[in-house]
Protein backbone atom coordinates (compact mmCIF):
# COMPACT_ATOMS: atom_id res chain seq x y z
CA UNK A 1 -13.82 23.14 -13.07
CA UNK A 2 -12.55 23.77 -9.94
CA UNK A 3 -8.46 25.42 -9.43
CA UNK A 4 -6.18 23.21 -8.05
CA UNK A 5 -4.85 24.46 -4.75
CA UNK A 6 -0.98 24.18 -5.33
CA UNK A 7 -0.29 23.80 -1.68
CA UNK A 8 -2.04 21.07 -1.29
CA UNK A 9 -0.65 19.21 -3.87
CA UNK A 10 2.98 19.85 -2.74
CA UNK A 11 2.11 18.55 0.69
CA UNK A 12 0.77 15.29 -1.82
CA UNK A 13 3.93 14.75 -3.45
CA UNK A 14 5.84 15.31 0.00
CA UNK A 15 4.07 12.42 1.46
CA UNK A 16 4.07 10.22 -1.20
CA UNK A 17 8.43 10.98 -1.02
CA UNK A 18 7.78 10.21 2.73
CA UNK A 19 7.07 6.98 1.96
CA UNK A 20 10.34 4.46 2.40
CA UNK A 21 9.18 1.17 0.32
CA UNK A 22 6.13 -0.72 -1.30
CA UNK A 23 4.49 -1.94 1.73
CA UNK A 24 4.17 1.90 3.15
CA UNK A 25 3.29 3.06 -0.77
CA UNK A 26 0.58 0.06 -0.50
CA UNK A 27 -0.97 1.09 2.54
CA UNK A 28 -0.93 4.90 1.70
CA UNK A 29 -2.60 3.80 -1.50
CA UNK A 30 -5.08 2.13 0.12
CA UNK A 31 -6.14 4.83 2.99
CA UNK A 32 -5.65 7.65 0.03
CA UNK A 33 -7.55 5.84 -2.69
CA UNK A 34 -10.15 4.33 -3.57
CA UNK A 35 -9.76 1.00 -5.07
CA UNK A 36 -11.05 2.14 -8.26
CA UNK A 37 -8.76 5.18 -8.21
CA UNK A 38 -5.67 2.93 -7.52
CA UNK A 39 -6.80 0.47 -10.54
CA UNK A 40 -6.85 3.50 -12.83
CA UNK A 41 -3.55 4.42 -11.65
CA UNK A 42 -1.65 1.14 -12.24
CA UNK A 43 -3.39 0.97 -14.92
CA UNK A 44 -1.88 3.71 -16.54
CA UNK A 45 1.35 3.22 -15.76
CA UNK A 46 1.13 -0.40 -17.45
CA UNK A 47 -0.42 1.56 -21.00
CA UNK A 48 2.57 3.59 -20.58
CA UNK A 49 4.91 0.69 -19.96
CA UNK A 50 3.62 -0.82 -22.49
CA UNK A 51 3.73 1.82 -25.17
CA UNK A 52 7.24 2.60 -24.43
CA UNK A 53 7.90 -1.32 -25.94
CA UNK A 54 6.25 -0.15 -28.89
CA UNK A 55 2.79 -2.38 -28.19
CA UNK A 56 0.16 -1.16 -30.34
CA UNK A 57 -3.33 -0.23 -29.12
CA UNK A 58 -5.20 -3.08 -30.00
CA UNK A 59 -3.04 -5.06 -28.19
CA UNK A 60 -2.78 -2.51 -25.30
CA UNK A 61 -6.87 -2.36 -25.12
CA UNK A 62 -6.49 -6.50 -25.11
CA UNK A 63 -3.72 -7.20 -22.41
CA UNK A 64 -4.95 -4.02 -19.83
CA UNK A 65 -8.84 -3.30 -20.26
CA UNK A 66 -7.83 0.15 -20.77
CA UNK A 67 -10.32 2.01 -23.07
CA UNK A 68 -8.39 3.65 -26.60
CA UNK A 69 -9.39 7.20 -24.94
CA UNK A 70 -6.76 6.05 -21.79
CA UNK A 71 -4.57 4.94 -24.30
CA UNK A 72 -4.11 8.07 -26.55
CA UNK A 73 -4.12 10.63 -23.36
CA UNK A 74 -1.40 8.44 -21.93
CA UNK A 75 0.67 8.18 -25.17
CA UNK A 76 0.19 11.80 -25.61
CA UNK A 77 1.33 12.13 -22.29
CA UNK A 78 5.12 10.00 -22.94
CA UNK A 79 4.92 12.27 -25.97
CA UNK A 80 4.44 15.91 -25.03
CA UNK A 81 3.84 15.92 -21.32
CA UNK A 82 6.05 16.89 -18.67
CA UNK A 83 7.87 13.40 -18.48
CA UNK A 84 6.56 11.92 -15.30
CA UNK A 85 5.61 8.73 -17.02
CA UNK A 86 9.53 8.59 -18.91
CA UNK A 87 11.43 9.31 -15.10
CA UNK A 88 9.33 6.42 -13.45
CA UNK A 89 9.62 3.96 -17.00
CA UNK A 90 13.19 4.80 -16.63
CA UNK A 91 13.62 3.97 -13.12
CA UNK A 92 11.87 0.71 -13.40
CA UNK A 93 14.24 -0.17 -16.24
CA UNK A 94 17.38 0.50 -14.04
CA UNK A 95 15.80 -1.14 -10.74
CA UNK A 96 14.46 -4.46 -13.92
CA UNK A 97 11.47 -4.00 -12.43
CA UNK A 98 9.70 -3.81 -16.00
């Protein structure tokens, strides 16, 4: 497995801060991304929204398409990651954008 190179994934967080609302996020996505790549993404983040309500699996695997392998790696990520998913759930609540 090849090392992430640190650098390169600051300058990756610094533009994705650059951005200044959804249309710019949208077409960043879209140049940066495949289209796969994005579904997986938003995909995610729903499982994790969606977990966060208390949804079980089943019902998670039913509503998103997301296999029970995405599931548990995203649940263990609210659980005992480094709260990326919690900061962005959080913000959506404030903003109602859940």
């Amino acid at each position: 497995m090849q090392r992430l190179d640190k650098e390169r994934l600051h300058r990756l967080y610094r533009a994705v801060l650059c951005l200044k609302n959804e249309e710019e996020c949208a077409a960043f996505f879209e140049d940066a991304c495949t289209i796969q790549e994005t579904e997986a993404i938003a995909q995610r983040i729903e499982v994790a929204c969606q977990l966060s309500q208390g949804r079980s699996y089943v019902d998670i695997n039913k509503s998103t398409g997301a296999s029970t392998a995405t599931i548990c790696r995203v649940s263990r990520c609210l659980n005992y990651g480094s709260g990326g998913y919690k900061t962005v759930i959080g913000r959506m609540e404030e903003n109602d954008e859940l």
